[in-house]
C-alpha atoms as a PDB file:
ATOM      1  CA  UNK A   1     -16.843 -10.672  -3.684  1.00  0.00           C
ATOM      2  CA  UNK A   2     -13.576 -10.337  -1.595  1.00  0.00           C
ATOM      3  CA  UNK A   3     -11.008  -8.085  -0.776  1.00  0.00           C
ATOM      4  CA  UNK A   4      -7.209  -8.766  -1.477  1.00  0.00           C
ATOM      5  CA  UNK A   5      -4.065  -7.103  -0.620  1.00  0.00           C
ATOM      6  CA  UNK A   6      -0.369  -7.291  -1.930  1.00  0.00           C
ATOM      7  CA  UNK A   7       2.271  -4.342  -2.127  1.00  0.00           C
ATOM      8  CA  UNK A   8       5.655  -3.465  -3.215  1.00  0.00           C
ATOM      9  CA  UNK A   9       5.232  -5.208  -7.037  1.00  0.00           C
ATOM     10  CA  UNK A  10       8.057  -3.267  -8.238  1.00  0.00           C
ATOM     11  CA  UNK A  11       7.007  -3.482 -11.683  1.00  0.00           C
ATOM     12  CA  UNK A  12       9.392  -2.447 -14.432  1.00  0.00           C
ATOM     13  CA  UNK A  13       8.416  -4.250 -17.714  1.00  0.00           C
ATOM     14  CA  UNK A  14      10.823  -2.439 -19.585  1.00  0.00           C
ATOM     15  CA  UNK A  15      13.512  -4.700 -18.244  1.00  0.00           C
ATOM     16  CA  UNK A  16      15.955  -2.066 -17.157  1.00  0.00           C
ATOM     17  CA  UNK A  17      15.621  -2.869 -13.628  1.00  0.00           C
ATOM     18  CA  UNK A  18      15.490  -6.669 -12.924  1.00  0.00           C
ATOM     19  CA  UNK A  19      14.596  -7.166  -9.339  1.00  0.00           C
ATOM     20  CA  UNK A  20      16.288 -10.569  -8.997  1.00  0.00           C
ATOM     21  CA  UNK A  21      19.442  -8.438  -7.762  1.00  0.00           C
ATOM     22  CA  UNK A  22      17.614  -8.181  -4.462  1.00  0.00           C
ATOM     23  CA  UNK A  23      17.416 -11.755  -4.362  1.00  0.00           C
ATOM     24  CA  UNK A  24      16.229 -15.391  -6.392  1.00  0.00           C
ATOM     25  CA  UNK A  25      12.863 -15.386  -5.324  1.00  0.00           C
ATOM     26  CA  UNK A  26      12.507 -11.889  -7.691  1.00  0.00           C
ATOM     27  CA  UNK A  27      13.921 -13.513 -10.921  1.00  0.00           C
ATOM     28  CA  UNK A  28      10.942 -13.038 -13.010  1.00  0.00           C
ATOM     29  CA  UNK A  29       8.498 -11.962  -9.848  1.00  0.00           C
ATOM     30  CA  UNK A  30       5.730  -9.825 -12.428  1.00  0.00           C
ATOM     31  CA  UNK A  31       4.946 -13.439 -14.096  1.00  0.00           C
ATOM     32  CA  UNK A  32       4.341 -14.928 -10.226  1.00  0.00           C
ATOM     33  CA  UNK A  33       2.161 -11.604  -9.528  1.00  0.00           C
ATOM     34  CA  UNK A  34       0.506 -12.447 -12.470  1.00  0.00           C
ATOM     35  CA  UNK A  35      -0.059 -16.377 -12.023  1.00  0.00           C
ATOM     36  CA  UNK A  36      -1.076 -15.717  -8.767  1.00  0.00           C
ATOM     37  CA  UNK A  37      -3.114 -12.988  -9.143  1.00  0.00           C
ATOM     38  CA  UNK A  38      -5.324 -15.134 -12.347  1.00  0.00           C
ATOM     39  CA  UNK A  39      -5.306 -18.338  -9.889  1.00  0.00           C
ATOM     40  CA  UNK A  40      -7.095 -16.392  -7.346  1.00  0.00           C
ATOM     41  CA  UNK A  41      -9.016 -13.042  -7.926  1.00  0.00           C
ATOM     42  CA  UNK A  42     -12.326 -12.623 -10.482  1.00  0.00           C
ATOM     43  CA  UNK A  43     -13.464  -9.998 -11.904  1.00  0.00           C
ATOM     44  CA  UNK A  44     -16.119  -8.868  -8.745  1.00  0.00           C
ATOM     45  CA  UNK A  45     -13.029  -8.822  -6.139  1.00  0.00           C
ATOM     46  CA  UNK A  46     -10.772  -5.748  -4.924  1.00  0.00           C
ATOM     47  CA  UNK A  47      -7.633  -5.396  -4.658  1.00  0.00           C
ATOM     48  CA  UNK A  48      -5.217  -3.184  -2.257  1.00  0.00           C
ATOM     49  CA  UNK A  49      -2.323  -2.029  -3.469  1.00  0.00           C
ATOM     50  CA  UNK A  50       0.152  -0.636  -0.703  1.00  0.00           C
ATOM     51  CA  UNK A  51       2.626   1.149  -2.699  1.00  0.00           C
ATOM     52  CA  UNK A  52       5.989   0.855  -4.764  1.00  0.00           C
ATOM     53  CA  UNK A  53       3.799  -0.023  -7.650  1.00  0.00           C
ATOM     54  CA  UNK A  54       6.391   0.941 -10.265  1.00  0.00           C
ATOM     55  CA  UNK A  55       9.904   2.041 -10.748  1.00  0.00           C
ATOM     56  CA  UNK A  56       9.177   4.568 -14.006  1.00  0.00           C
ATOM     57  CA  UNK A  57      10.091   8.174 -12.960  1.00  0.00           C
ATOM     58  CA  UNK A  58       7.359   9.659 -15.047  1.00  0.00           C
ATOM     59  CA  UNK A  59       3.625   9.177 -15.538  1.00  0.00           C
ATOM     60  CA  UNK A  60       3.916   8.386 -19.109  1.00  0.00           C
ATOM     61  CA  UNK A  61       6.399   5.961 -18.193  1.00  0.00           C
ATOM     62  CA  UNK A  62       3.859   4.150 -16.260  1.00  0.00           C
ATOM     63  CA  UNK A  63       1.501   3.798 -18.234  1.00  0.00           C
ATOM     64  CA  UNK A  64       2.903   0.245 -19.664  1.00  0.00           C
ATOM     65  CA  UNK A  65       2.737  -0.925 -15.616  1.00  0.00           C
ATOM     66  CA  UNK A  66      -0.754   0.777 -14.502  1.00  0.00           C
ATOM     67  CA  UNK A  67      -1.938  -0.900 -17.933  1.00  0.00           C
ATOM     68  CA  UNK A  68      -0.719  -4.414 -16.741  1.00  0.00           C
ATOM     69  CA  UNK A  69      -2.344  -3.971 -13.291  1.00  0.00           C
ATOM     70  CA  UNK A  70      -5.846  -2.720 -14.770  1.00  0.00           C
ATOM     71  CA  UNK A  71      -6.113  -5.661 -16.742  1.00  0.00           C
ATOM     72  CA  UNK A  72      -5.585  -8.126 -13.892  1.00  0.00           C
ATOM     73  CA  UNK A  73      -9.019  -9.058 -12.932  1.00  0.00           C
ATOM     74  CA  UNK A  74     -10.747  -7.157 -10.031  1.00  0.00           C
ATOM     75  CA  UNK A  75     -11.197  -3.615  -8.942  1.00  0.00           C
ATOM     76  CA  UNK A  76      -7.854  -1.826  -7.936  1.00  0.00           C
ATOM     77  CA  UNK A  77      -7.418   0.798  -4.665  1.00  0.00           C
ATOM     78  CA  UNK A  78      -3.372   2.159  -4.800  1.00  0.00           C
ATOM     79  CA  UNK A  79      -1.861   4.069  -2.085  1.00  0.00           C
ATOM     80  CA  UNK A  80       1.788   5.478  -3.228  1.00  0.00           C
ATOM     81  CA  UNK A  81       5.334   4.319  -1.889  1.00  0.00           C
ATOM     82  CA  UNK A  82       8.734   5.642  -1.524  1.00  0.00           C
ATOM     83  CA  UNK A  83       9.138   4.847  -5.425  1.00  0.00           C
ATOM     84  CA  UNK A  84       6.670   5.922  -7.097  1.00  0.00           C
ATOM     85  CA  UNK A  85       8.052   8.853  -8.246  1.00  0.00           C
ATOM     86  CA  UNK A  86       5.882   9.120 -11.687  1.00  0.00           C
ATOM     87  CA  UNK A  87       2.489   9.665  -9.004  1.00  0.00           C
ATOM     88  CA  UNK A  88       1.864  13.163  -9.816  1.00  0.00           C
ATOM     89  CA  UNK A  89      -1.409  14.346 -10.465  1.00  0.00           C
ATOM     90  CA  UNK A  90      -4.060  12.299  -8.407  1.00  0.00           C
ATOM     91  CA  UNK A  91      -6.821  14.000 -10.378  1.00  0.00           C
ATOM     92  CA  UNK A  92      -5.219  12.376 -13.771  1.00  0.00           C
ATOM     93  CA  UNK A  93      -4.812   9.165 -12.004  1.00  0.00           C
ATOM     94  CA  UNK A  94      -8.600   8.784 -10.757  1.00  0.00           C
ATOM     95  CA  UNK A  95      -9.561   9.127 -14.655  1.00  0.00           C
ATOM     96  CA  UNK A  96      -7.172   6.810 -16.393  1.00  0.00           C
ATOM     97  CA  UNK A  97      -8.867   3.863 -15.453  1.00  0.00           C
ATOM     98  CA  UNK A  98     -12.475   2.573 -14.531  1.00  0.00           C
ATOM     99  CA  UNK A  99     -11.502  -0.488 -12.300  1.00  0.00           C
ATOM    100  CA  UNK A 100      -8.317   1.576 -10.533  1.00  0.00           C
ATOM    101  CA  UNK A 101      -8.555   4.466  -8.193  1.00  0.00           C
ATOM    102  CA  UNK A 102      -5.812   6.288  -6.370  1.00  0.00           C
ATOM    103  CA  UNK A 103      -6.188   7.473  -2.785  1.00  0.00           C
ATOM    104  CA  UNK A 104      -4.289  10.616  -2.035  1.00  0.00           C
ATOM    105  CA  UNK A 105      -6.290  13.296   1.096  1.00  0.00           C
ATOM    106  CA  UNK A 106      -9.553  11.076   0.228  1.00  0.00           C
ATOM    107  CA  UNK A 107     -10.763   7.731  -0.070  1.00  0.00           C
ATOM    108  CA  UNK A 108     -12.838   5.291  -1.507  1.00  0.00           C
ATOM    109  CA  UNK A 109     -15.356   2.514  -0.061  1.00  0.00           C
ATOM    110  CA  UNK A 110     -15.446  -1.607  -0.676  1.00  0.00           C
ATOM    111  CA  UNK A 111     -19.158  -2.416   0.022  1.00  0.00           C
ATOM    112  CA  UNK A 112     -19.572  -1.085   3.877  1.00  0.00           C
ATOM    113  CA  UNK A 113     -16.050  -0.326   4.450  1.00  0.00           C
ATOM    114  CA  UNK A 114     -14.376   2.592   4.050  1.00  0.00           C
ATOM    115  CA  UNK A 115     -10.291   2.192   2.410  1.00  0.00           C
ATOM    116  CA  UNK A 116      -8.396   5.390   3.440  1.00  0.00           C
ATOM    117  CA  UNK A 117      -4.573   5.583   3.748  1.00  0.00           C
ATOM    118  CA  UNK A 118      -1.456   7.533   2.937  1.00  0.00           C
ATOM    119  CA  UNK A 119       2.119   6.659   1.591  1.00  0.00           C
ATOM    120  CA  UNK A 120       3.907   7.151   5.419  1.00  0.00           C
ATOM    121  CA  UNK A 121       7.345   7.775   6.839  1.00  0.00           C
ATOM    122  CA  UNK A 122      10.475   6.410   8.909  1.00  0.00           C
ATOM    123  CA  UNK A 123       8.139   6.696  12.597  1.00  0.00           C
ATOM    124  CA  UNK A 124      10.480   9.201  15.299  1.00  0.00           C
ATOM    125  CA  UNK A 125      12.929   6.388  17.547  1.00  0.00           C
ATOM    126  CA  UNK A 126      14.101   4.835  14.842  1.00  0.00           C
ATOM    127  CA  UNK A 127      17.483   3.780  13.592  1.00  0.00           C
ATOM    128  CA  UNK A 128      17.607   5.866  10.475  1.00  0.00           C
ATOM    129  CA  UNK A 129      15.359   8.408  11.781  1.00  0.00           C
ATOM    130  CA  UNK A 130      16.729  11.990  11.407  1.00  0.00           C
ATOM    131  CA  UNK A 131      15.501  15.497  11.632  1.00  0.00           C
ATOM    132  CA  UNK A 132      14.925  15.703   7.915  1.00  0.00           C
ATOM    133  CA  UNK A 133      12.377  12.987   8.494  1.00  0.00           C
ATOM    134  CA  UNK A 134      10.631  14.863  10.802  1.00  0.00           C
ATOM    135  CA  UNK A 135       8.631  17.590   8.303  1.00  0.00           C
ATOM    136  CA  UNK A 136       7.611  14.131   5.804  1.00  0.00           C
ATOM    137  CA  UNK A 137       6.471  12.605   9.257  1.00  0.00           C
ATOM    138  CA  UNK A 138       4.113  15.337  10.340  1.00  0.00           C
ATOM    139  CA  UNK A 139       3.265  15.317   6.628  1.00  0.00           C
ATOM    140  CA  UNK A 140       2.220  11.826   6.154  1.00  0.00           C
ATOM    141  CA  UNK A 141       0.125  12.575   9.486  1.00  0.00           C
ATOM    142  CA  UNK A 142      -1.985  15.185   8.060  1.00  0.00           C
ATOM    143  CA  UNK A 143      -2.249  13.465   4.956  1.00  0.00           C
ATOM    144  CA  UNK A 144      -4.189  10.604   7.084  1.00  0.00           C
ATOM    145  CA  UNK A 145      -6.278  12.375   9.134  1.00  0.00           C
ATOM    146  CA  UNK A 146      -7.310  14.065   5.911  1.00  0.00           C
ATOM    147  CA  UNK A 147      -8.190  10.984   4.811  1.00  0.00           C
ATOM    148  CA  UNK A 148     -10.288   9.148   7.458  1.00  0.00           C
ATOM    149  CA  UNK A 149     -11.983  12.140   8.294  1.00  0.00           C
ATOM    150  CA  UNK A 150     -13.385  12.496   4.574  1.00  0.00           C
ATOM    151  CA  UNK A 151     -14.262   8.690   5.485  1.00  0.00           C
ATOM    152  CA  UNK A 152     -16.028   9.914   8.749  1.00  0.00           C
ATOM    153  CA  UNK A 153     -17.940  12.760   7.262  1.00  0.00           C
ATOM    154  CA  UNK A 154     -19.738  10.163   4.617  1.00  0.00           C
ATOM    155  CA  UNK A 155     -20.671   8.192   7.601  1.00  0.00           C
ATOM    156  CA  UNK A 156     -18.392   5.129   7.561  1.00  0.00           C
ATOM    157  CA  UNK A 157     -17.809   3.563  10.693  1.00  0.00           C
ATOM    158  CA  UNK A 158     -15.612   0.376   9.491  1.00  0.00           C
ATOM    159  CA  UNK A 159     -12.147   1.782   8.129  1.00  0.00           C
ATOM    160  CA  UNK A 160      -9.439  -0.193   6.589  1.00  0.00           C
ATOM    161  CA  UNK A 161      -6.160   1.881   6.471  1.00  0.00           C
ATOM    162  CA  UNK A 162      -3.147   1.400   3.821  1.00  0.00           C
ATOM    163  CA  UNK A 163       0.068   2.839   5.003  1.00  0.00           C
ATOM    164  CA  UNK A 164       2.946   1.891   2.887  1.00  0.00           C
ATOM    165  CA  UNK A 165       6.020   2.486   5.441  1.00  0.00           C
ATOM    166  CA  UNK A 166       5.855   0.447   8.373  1.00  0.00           C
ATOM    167  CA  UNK A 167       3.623   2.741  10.858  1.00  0.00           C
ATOM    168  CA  UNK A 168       5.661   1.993  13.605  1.00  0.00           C
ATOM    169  CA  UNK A 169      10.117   1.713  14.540  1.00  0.00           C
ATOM    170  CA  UNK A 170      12.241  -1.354  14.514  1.00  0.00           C
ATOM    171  CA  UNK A 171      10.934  -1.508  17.710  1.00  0.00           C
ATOM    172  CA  UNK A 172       6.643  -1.574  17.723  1.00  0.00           C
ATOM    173  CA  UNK A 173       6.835   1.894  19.756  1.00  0.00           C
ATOM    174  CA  UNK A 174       3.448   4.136  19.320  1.00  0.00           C
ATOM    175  CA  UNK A 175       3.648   6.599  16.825  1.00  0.00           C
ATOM    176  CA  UNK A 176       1.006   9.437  15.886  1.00  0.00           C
ATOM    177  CA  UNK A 177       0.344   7.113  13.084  1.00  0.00           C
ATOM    178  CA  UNK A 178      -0.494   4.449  15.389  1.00  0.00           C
ATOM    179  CA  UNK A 179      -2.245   7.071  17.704  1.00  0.00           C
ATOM    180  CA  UNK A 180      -4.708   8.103  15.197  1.00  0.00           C
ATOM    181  CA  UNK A 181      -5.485   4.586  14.429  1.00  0.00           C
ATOM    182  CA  UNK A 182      -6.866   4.101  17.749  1.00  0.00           C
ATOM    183  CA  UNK A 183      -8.593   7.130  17.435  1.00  0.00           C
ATOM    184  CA  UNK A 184     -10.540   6.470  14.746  1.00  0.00           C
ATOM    185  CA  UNK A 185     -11.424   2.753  15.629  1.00  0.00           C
ATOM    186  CA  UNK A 186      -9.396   1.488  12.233  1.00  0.00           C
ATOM    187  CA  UNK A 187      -9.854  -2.185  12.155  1.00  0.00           C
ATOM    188  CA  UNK A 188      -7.160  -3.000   9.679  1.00  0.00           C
ATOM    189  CA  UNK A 189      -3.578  -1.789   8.990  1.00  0.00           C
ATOM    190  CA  UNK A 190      -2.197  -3.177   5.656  1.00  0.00           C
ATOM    191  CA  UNK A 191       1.769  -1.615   5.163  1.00  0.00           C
ATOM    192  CA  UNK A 192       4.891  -3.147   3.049  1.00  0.00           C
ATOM    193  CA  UNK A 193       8.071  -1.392   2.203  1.00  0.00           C
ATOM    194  CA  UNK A 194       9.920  -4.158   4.325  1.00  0.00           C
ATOM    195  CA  UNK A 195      12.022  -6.243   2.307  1.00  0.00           C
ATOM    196  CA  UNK A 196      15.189  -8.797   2.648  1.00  0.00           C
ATOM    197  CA  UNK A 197      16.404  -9.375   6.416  1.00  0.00           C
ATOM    198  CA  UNK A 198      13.610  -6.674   7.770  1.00  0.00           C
ATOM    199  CA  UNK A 199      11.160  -9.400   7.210  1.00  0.00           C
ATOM    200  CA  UNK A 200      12.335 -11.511  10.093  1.00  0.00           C
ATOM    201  CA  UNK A 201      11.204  -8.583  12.122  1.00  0.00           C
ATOM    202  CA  UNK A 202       8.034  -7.079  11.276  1.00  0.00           C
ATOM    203  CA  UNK A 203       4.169  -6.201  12.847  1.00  0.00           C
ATOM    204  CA  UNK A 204       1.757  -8.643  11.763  1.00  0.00           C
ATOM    205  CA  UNK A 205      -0.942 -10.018  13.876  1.00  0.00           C
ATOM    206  CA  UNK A 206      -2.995  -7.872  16.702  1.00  0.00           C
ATOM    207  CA  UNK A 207      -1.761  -5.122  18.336  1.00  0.00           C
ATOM    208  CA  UNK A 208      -4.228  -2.644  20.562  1.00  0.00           C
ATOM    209  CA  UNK A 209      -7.425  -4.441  19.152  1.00  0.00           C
ATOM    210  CA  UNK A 210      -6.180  -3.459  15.989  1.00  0.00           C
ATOM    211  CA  UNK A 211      -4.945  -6.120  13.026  1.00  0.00           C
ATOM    212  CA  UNK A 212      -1.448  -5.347  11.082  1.00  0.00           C
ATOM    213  CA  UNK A 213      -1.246  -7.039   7.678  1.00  0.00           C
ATOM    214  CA  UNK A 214       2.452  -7.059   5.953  1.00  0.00           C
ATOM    215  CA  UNK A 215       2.031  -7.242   2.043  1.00  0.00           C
ATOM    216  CA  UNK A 216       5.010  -7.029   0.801  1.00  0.00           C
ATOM    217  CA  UNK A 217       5.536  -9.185  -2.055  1.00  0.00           C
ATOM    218  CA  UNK A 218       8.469 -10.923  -0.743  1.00  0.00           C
ATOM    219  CA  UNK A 219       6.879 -11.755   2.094  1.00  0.00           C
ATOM    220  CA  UNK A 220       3.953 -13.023   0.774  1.00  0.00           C
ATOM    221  CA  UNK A 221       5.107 -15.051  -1.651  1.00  0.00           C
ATOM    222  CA  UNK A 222       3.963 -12.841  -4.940  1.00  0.00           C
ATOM    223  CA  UNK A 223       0.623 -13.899  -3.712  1.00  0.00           C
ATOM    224  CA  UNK A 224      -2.543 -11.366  -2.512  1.00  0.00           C
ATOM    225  CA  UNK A 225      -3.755 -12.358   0.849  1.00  0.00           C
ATOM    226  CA  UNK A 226      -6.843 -11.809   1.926  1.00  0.00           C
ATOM    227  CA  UNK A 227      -8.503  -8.978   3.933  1.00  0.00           C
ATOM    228  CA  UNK A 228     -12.253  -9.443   3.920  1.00  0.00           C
END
């Protein structure tokens, strides 16, 4: 058994969104997923997903997407992202499919370690950052806490977070994000949403005894890394 991580797949196997506009290395970036994904994974691995897992706008227009991911080898954990507008219900979600399971205010575990997270927000100090962001900031915080204190209640000391905006600024400055990380002695960060020149910038490696994992798929290469 091992644990995986990729984010940002952008799926839309309709075709009415081709994600090579953003760039060559997206011209047909589902079959790389896909390659990738069979070349690596079995069937007794996990797999974290950190959000922008589909560009539908409704759950029924998922369904084609969440189908292709579920029969990918290996259990599935999803946090949401900035796009997935067709997440509604997380009740629905968490009974669609036996090998997939949504985290929204909860969590779930991967042997002794607990996988909590939340979608995030643009962190206060940054460029964009505006005083509409400020109520989805606070939100996003709650939303966490929520999370790894369900974690904490069953008992699980070893927490792996998925956050899938950046959970700092442009410029690594603490946020309550990073704050509450500390706090609860969360070993692993695994975030996306970064794509195109904000890659030659981003928070990977060690940072306060704490290890930030980028996933997204650009800047992985369309390939799951590996967490444990």
């Amino acid at each position: 058994m091992a644990l995986y991580a990729i984010s940002d797949l952008h799926l839309a196997l309709s075709g009415d969104k081709p994600m090579d506009v953003f760039g060559d290395q997206w011209f047909k970036h589902d079959e790389k997923i896909k390659n990738n994904w069979l070349n690596k994974i079995t069937k007794e691995d996990t797999v974290l997903i950190a959000g922008d897992i589909s560009w539908s706008m409704t759950m029924e227009e998922s369904l084609k997407e969440l189908q292709w991911i579920s029969e990918l080898p290996g259990r599935k954990i999803f946090i949401k992202g900035n796009h997935d507008y067709w997440w509604t219900s997380i009740t629905k979600l968490n009974s669609m499919f036996q090998n997939m399971n949504f985290i929204q205010n909860n969590f779930f575990n991967y042997e002794d370690w607990a996988i909590c997270g939340t979608r995030g927000w643009n962190c206060p100090g940054g460029d964009n950052y505006t005083s509409h962001d400020e109520k989805i900031y606070k939100r996003e915080v709650i939303r966490l806490k929520l999370s790894l204190d369900m974690a904490v209640k069953k008992g699980y000391k070893k927490i792996i977070v998925m956050i899938h905006y950046p959970p700092t600024n442009e410029r690594f400055e603490e946020s309550e994000f990073t704050k509450i990380f500390k706090e609860y002695g969360v070993s692993k960060v695994i975030y996306g949403h970064l794509h195109g020149p904000a890659l030659n910038r981003v928070l990977n490696g060690y940072k306060d005894g704490i290890e930030y994992i980028m996933t997204s798929c650009d800047y992985i290469d369309f390939n799951p890394v590996t967490i444990l």
